[in-house]
N, C-alpha and C. Protein backbone atom coordinates (compact mmCIF):
# COMPACT_ATOMS: atom_id res chain seq x y z
N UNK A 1 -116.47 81.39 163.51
CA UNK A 1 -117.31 80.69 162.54
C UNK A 1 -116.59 80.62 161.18
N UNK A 2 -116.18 82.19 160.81
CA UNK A 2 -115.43 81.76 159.57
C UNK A 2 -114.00 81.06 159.39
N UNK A 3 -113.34 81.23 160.72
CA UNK A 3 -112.04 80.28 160.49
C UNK A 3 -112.55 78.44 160.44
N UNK A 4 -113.62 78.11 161.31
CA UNK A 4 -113.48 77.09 161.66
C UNK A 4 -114.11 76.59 159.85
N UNK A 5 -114.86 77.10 159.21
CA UNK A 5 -114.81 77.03 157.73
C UNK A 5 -114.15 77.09 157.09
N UNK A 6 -112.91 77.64 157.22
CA UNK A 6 -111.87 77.74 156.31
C UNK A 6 -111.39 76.23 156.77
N UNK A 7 -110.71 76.03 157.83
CA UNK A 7 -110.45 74.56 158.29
C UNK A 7 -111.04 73.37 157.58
N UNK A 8 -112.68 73.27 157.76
CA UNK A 8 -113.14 72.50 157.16
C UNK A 8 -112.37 72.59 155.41
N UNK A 9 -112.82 73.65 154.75
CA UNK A 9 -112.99 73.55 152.94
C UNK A 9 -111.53 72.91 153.12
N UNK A 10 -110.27 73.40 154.00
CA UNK A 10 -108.92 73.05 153.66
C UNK A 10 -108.93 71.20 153.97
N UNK A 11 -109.44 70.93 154.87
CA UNK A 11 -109.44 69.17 155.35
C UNK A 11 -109.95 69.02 153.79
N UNK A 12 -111.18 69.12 153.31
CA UNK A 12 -111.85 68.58 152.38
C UNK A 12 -110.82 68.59 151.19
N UNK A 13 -110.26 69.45 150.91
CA UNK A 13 -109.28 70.09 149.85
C UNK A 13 -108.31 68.13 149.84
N UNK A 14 -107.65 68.68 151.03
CA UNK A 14 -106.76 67.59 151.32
C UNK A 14 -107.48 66.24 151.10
N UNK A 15 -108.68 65.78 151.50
CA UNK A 15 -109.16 64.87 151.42
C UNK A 15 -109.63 64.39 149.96
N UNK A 16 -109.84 65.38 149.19
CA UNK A 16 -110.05 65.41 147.99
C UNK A 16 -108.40 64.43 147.08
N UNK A 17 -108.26 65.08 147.29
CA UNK A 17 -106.56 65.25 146.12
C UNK A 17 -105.92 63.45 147.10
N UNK A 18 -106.10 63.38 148.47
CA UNK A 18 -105.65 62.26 148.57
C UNK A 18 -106.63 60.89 148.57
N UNK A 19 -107.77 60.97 147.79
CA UNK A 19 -108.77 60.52 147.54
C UNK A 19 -107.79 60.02 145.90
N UNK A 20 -107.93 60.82 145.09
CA UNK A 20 -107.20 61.09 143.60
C UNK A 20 -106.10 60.22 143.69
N UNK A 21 -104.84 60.33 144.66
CA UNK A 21 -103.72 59.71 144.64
C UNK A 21 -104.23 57.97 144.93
N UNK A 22 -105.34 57.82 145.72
CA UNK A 22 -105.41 56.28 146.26
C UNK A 22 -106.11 55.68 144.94
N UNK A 23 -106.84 56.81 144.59
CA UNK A 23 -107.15 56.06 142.91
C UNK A 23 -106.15 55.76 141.55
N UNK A 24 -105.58 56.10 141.58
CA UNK A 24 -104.40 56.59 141.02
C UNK A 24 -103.53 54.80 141.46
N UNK A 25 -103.30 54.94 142.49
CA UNK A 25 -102.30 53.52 142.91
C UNK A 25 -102.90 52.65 142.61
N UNK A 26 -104.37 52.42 143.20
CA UNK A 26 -105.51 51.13 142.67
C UNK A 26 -105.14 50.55 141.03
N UNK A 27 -105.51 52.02 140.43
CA UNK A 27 -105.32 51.73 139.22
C UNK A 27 -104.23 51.47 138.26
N UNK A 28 -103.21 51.59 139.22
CA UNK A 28 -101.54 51.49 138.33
C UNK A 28 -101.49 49.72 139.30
N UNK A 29 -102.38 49.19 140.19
CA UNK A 29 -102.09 47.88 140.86
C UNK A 29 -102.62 47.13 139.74
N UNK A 30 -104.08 47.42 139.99
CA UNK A 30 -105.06 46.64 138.55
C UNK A 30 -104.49 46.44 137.63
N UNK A 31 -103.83 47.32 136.99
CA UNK A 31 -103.43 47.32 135.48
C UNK A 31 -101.93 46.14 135.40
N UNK A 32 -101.42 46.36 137.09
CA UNK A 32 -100.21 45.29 136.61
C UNK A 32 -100.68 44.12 137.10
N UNK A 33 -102.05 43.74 138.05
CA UNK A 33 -102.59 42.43 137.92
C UNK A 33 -103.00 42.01 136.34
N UNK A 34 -103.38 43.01 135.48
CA UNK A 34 -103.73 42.28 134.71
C UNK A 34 -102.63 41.81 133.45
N UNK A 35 -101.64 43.13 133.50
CA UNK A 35 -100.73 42.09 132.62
C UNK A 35 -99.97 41.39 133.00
N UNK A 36 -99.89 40.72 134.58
CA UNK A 36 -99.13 39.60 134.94
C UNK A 36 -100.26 38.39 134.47
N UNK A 37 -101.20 38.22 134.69
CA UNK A 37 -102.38 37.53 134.07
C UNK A 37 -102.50 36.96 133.15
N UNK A 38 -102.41 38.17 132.28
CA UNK A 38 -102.01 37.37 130.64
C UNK A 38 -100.38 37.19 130.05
């Protein structure tokens, strides 16, 4: 029971932080749609 919890919090961990990085790219894309734009 308690390993298969540790498993989980560690997926989430990971899922977290590569959640962060895909925001992270979105927002460095956006930013160069918009100054090709203007």
């Amino acid at each position: 029971m308690r390993f298969n919890w540790n498993l989980n919090s560690g997926s989430v961990q990971i899922a977290q932080s590569f959640f962060v990085v895909c925001l992270r790219e979105l927002y460095k894309i956006t930013r160069l749609m918009v100054l090709k734009v203007e």
